[in-house]
C-alpha atoms as a PDB file:
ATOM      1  CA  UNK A   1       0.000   0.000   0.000  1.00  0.00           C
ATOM      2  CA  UNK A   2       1.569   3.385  -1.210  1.00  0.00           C
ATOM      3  CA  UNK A   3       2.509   5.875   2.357  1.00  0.00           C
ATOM      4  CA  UNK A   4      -0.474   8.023   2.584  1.00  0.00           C
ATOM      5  CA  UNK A   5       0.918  11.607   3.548  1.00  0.00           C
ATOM      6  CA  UNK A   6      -0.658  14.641   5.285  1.00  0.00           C
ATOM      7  CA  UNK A   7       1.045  18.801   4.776  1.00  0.00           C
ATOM      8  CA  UNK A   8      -0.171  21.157   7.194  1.00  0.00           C
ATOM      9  CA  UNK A   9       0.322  24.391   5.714  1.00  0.00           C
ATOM     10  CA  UNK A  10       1.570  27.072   7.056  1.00  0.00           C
ATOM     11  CA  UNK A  11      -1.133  29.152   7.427  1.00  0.00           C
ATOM     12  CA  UNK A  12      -2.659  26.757   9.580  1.00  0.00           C
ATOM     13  CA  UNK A  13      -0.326  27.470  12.686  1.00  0.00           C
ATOM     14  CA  UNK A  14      -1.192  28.071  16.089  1.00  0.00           C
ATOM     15  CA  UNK A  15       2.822  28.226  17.708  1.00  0.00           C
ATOM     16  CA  UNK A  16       4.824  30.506  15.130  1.00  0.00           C
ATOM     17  CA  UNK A  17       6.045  27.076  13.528  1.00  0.00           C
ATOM     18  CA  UNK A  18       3.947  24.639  14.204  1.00  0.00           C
ATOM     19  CA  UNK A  19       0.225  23.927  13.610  1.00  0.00           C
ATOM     20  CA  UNK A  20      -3.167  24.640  15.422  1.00  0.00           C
ATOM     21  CA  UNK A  21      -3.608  21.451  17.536  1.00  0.00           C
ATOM     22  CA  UNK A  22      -7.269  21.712  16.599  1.00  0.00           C
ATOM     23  CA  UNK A  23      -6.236  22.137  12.396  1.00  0.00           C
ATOM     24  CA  UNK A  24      -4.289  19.367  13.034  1.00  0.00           C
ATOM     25  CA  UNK A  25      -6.495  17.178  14.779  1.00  0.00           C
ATOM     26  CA  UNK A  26      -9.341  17.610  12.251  1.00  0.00           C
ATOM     27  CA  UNK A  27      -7.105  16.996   9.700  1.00  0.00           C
ATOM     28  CA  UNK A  28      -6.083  13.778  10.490  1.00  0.00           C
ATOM     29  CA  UNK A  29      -9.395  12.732  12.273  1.00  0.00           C
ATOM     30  CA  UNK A  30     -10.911  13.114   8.341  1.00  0.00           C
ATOM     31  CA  UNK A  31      -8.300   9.871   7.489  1.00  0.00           C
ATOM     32  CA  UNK A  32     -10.927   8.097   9.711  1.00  0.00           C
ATOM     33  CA  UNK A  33     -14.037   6.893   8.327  1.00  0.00           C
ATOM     34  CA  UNK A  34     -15.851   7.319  11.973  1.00  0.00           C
ATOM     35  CA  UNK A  35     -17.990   9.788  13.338  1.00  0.00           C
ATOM     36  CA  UNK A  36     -16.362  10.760  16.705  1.00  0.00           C
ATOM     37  CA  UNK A  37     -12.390  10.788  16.764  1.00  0.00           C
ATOM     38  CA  UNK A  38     -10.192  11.198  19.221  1.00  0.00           C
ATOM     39  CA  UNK A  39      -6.615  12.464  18.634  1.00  0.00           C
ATOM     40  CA  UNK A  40      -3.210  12.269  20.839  1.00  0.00           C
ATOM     41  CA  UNK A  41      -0.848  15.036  20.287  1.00  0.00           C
ATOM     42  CA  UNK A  42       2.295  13.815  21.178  1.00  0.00           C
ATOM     43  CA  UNK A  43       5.043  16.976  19.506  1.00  0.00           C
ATOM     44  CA  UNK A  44       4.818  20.041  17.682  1.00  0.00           C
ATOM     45  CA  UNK A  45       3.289  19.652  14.101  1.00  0.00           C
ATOM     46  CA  UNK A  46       6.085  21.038  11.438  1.00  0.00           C
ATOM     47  CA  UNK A  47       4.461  23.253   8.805  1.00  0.00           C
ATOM     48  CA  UNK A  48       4.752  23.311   5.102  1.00  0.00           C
ATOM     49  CA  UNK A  49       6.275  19.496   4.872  1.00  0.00           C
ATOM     50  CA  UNK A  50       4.989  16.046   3.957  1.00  0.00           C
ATOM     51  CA  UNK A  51       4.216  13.918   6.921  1.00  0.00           C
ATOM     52  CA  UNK A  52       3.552  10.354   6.950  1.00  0.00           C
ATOM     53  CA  UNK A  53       0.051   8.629   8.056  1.00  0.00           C
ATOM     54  CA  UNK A  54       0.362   4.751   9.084  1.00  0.00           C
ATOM     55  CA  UNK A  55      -2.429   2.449   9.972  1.00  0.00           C
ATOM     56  CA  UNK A  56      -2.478   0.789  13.440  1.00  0.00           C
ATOM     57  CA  UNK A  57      -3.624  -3.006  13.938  1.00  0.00           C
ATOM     58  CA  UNK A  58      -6.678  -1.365  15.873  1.00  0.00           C
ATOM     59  CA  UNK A  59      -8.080   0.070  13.250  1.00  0.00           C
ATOM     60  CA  UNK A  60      -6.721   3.895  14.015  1.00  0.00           C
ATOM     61  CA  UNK A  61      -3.320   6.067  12.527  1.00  0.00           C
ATOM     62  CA  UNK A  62      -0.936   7.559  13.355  1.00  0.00           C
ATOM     63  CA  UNK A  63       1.646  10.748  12.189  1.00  0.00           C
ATOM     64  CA  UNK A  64       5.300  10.559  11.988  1.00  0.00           C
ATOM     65  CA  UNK A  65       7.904  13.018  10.902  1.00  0.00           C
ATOM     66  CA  UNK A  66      10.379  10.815   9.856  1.00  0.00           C
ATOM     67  CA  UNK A  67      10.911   8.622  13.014  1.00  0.00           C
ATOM     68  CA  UNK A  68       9.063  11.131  15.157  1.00  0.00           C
ATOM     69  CA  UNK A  69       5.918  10.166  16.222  1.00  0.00           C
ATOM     70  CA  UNK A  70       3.722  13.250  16.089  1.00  0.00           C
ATOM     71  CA  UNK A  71       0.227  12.219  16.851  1.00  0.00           C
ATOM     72  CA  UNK A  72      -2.067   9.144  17.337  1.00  0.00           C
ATOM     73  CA  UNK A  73      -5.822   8.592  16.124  1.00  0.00           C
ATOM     74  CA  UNK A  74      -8.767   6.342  16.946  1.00  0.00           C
ATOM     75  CA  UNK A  75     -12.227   5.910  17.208  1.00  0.00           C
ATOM     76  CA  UNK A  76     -13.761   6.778  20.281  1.00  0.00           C
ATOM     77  CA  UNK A  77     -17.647   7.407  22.035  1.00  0.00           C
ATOM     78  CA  UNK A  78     -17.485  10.725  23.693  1.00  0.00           C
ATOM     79  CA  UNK A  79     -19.736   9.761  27.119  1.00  0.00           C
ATOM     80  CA  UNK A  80     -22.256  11.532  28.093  1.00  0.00           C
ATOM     81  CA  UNK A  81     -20.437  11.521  31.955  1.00  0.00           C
ATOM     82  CA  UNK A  82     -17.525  12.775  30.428  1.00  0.00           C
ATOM     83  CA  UNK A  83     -18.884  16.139  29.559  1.00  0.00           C
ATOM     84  CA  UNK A  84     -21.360  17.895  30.370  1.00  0.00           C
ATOM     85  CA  UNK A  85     -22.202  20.576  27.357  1.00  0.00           C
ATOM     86  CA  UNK A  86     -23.738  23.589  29.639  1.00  0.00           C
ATOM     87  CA  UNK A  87     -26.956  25.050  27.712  1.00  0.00           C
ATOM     88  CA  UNK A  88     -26.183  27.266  24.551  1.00  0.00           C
ATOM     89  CA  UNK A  89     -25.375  31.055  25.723  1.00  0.00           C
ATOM     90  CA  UNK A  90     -27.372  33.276  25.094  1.00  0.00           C
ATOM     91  CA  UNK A  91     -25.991  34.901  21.770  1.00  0.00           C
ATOM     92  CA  UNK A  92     -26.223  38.583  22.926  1.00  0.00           C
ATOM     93  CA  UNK A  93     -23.896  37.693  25.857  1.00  0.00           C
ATOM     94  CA  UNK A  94     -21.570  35.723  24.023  1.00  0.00           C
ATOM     95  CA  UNK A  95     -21.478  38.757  21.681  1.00  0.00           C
ATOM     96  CA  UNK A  96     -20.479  41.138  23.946  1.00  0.00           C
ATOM     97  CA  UNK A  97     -18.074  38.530  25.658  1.00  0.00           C
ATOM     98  CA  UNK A  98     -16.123  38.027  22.061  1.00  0.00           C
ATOM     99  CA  UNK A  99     -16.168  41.583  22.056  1.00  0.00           C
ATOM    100  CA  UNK A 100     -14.441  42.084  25.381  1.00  0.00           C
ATOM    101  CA  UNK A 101     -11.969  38.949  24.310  1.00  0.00           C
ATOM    102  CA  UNK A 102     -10.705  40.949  21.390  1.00  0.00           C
ATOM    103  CA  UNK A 103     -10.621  44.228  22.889  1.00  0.00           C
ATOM    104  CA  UNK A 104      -8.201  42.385  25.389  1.00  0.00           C
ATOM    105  CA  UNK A 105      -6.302  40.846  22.824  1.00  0.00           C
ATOM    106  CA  UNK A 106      -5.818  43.959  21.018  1.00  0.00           C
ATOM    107  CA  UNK A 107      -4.030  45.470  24.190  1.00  0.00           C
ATOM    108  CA  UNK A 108      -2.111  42.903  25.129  1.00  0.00           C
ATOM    109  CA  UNK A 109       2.106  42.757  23.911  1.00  0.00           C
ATOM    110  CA  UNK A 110       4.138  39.679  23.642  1.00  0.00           C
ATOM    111  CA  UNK A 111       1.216  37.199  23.155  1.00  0.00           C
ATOM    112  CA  UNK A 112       2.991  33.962  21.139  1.00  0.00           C
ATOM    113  CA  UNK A 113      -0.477  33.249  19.744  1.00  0.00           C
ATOM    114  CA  UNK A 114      -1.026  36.671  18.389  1.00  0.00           C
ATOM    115  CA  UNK A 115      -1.048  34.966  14.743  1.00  0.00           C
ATOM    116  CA  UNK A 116      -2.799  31.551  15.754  1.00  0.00           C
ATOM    117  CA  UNK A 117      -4.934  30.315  13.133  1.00  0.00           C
ATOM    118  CA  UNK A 118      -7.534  29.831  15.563  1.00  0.00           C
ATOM    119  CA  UNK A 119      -7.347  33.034  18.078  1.00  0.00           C
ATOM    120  CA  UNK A 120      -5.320  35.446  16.777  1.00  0.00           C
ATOM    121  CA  UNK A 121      -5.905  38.622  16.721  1.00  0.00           C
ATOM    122  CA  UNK A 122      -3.403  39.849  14.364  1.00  0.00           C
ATOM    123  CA  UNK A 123      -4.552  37.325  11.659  1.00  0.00           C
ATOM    124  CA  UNK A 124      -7.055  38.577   9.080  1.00  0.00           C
ATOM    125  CA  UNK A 125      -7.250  35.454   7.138  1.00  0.00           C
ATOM    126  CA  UNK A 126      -7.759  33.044  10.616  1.00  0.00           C
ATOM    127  CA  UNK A 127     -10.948  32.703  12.950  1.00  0.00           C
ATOM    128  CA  UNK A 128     -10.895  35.407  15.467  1.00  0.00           C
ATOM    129  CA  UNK A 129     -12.267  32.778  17.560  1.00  0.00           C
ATOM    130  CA  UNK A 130     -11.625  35.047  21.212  1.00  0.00           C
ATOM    131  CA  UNK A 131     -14.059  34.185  23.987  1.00  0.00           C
ATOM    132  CA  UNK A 132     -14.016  35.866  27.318  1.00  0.00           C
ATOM    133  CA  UNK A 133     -15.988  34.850  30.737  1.00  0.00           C
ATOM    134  CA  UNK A 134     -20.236  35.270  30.534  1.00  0.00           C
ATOM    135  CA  UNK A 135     -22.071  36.838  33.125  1.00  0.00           C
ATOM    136  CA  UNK A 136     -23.749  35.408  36.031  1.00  0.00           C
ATOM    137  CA  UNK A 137     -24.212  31.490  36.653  1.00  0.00           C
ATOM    138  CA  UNK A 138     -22.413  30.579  33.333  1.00  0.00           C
ATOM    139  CA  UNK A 139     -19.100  32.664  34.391  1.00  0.00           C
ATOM    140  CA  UNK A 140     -19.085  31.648  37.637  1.00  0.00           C
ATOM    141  CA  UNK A 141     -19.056  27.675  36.131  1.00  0.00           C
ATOM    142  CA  UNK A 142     -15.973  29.020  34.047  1.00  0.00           C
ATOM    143  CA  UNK A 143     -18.217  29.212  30.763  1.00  0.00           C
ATOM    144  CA  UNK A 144     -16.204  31.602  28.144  1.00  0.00           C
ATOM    145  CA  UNK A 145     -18.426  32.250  24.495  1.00  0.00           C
ATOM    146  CA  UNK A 146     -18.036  34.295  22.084  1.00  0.00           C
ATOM    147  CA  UNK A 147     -19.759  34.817  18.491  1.00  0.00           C
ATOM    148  CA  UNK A 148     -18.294  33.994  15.255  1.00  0.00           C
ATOM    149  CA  UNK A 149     -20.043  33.858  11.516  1.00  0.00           C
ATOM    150  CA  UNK A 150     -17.118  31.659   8.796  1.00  0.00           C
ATOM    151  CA  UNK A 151     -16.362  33.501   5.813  1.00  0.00           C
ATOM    152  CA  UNK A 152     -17.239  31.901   2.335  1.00  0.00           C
ATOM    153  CA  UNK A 153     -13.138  31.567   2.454  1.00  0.00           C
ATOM    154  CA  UNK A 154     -13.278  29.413   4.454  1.00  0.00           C
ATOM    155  CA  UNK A 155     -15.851  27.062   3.060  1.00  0.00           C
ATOM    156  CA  UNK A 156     -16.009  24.116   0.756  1.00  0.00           C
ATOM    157  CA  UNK A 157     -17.601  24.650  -2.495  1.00  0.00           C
ATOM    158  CA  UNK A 158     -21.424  23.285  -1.285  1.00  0.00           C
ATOM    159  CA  UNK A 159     -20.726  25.941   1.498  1.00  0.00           C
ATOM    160  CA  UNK A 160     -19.810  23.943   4.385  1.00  0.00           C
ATOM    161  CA  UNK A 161     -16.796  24.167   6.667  1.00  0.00           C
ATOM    162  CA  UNK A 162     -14.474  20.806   6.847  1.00  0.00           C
ATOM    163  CA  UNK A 163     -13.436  18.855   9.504  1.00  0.00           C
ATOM    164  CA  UNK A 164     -10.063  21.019  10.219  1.00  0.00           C
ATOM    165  CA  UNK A 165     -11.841  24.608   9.876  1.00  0.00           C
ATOM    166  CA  UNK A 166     -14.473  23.035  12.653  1.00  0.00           C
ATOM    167  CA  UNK A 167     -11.723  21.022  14.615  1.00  0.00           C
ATOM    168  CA  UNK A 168      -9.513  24.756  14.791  1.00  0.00           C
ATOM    169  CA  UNK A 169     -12.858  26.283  15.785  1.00  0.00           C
ATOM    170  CA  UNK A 170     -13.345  23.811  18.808  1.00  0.00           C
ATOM    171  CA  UNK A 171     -10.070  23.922  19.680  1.00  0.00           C
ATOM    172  CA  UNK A 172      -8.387  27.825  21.582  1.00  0.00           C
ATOM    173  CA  UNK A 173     -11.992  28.097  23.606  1.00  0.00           C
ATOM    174  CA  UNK A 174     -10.730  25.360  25.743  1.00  0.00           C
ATOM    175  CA  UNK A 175      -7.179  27.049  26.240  1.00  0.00           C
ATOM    176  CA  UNK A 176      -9.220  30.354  27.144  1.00  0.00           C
ATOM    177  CA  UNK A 177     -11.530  28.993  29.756  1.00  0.00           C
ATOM    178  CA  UNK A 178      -8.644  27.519  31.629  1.00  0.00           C
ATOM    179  CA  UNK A 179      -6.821  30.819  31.322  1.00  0.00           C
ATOM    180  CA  UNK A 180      -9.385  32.680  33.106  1.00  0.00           C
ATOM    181  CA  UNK A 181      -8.849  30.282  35.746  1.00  0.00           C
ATOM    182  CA  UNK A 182      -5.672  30.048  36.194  1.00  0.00           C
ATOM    183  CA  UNK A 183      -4.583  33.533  34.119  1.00  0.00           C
ATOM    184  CA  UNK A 184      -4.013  34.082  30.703  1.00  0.00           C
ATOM    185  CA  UNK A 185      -0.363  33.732  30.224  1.00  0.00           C
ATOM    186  CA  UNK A 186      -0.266  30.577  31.983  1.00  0.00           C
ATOM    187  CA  UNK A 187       1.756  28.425  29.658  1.00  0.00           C
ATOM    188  CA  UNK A 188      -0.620  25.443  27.960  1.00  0.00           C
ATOM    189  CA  UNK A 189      -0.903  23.172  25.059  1.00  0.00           C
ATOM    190  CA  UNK A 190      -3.370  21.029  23.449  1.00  0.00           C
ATOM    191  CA  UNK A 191      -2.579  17.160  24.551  1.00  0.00           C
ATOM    192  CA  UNK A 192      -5.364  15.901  23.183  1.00  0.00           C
ATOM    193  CA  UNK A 193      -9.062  16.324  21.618  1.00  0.00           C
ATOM    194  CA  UNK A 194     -11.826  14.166  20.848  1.00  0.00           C
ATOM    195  CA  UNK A 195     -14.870  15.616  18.913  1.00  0.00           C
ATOM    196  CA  UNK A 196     -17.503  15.053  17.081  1.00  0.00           C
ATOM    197  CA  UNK A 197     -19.792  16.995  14.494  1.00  0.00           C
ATOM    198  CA  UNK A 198     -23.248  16.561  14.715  1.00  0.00           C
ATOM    199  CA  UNK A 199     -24.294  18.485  11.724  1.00  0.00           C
ATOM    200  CA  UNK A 200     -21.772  20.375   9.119  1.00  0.00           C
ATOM    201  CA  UNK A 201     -21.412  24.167   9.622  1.00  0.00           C
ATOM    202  CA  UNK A 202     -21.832  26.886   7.070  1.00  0.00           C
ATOM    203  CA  UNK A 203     -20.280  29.762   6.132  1.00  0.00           C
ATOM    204  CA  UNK A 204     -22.208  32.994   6.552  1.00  0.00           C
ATOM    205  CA  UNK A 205     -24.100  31.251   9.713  1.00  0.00           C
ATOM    206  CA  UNK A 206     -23.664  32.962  13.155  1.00  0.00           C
ATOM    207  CA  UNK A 207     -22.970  30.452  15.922  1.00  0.00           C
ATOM    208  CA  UNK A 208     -22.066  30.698  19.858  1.00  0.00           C
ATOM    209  CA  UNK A 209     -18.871  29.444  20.543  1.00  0.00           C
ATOM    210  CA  UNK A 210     -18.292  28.412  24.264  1.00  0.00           C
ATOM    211  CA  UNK A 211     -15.764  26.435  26.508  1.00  0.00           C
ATOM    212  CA  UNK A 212     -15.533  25.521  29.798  1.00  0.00           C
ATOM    213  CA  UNK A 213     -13.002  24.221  32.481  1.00  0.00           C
ATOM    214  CA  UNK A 214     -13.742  20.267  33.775  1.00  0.00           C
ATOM    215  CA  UNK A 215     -11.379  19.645  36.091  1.00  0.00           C
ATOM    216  CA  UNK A 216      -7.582  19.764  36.839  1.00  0.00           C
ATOM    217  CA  UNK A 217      -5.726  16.930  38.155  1.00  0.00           C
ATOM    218  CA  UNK A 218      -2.027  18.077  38.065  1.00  0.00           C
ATOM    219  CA  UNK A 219      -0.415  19.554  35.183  1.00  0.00           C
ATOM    220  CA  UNK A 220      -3.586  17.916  33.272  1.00  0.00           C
ATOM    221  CA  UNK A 221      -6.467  20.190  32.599  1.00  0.00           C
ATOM    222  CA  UNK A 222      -9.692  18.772  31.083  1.00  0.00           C
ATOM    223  CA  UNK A 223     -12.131  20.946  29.468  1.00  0.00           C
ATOM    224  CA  UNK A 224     -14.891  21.153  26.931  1.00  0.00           C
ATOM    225  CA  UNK A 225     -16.115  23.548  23.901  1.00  0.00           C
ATOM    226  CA  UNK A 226     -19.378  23.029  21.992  1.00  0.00           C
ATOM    227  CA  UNK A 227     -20.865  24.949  18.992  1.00  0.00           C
ATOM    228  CA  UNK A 228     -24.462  26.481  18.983  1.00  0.00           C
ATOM    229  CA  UNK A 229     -26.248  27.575  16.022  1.00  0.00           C
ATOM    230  CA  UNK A 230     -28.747  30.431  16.135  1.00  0.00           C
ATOM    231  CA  UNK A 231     -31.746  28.451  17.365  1.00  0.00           C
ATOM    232  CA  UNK A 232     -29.831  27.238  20.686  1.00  0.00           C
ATOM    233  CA  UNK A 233     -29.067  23.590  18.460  1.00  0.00           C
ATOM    234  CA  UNK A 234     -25.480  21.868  19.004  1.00  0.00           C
ATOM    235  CA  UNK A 235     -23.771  21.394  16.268  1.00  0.00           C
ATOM    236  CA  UNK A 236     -20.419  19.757  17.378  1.00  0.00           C
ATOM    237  CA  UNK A 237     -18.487  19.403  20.514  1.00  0.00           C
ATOM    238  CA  UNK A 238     -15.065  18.389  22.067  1.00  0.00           C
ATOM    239  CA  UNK A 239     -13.622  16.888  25.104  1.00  0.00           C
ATOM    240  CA  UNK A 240     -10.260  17.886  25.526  1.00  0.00           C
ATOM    241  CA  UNK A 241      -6.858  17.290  27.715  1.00  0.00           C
ATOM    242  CA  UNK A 242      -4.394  20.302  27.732  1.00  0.00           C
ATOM    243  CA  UNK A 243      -1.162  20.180  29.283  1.00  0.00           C
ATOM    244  CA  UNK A 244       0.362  22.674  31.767  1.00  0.00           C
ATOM    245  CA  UNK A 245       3.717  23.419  30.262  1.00  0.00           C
ATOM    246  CA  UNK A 246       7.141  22.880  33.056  1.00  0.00           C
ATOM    247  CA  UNK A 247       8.601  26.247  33.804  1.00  0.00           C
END
């Protein structure tokens, strides 16, 4: 069987030179004929450069650079005890929550993810994607939301956003809501995400973006992000495990 391969490219980072965990994840969770996926990040994805995919005996892949191992895939069932999804914001709050997340970014030096793919502010052609903390009960559960409506640039040609634009989307809310815990230059990465997509987005649809902290057990942080539409419906969701980074 001929080595399947996989490029990120560059404009897909989230680190300066390596990729968006969540553009990434997506991208090799579409190598998997399954509906929920769940994918190990083990080292920073290298941009711009052919990567090799190899089957597993269980029915999952994996990513190497060379002799690096780079990530791990499988099937999974995301359970409902695992996460919780809190109900969908209500979209005026999460509104003026994205609002106050980019004002923030904007005055803020010396962020590294200034030009994620994902969050960054400085990036014209990425997502935006910058929650802050709701008001009332859903704030004081951690819940960060925001707004966000895809460009047609982002789209395929029948309209719809694949599984990387939606994977990047899930991804930075997580990374947020734990940085409102613990503060926002805490250093974190993505370890790993599981999602699934319960109905394809759109472009030119506004949807409520939210995360929220699980729990922390060490240097491991567990959280989750969801997507609403405009009617309150979920269209996709994550579970995810980010990793406090030694100092």
């Amino acid at each position: 069987m001929p080595t399947r391969t996989l490029t990120i490219p560059r404009r897909f980072n989230g680190p300066p030179t390596s990729g968006n965990g969540g553009y990434v994840a997506g991208a090799i969770a579409a190598c998997l004929s399954v509906p929920t996926v769940q994918i190990t990040l083990r080292a920073p994805v290298p941009l711009d450069r052919a990567l090799h995919l190899h089957d597993t005996p269980e029915g999952g892949i994996t990513l190497h650079d060379g002799e690096l191992l780079l990530a791990e895939a499988a099937g999974c069932v995301i359970e409902a005890g695992h996460i919780a999804v809190p109900p969908a914001p209500d979209a005026a709050q999460a509104e003026a929550a994205g609002a106050l997340g980019r004002m923030t970014a904007r005055s803020q030096t010396g962020n590294p993810y200034d030009h994620c793919f994902g969050c960054g502010i400085a990036r014209g052609d990425g997502l935006q994607i910058i929650p802050s903390l709701l008001p009332g009960a859903a704030g004081e559960a951690g819940v960060v939301a925001t707004t966000w409506t895809p460009s047609a640039e982002l789209a395929t040609p029948d309209g719809t956003l694949d599984a990387p634009i939606t994977w990047a989307a899930l991804d930075c809310p997580a990374g947020f809501a734990w940085g409102t815990r613990l503060g926002q230059h805490t250093p974190m990465m993505t370890g790993r995400m599981a999602a699934d997509i319960a109905r394809p987005l759109r472009a030119g649809e506004r949807y409520v973006v939210a995360g929220w902290p699980i729990r922390q057990d060490g240097r491991k942080l567990h959280a989750g992000t969801a997507i609403f539409d405009e009617h309150g419906h979920l269209r996709a969701r994550s579970l995810q495990l980010w990793l406090l980074l030694r100092t």
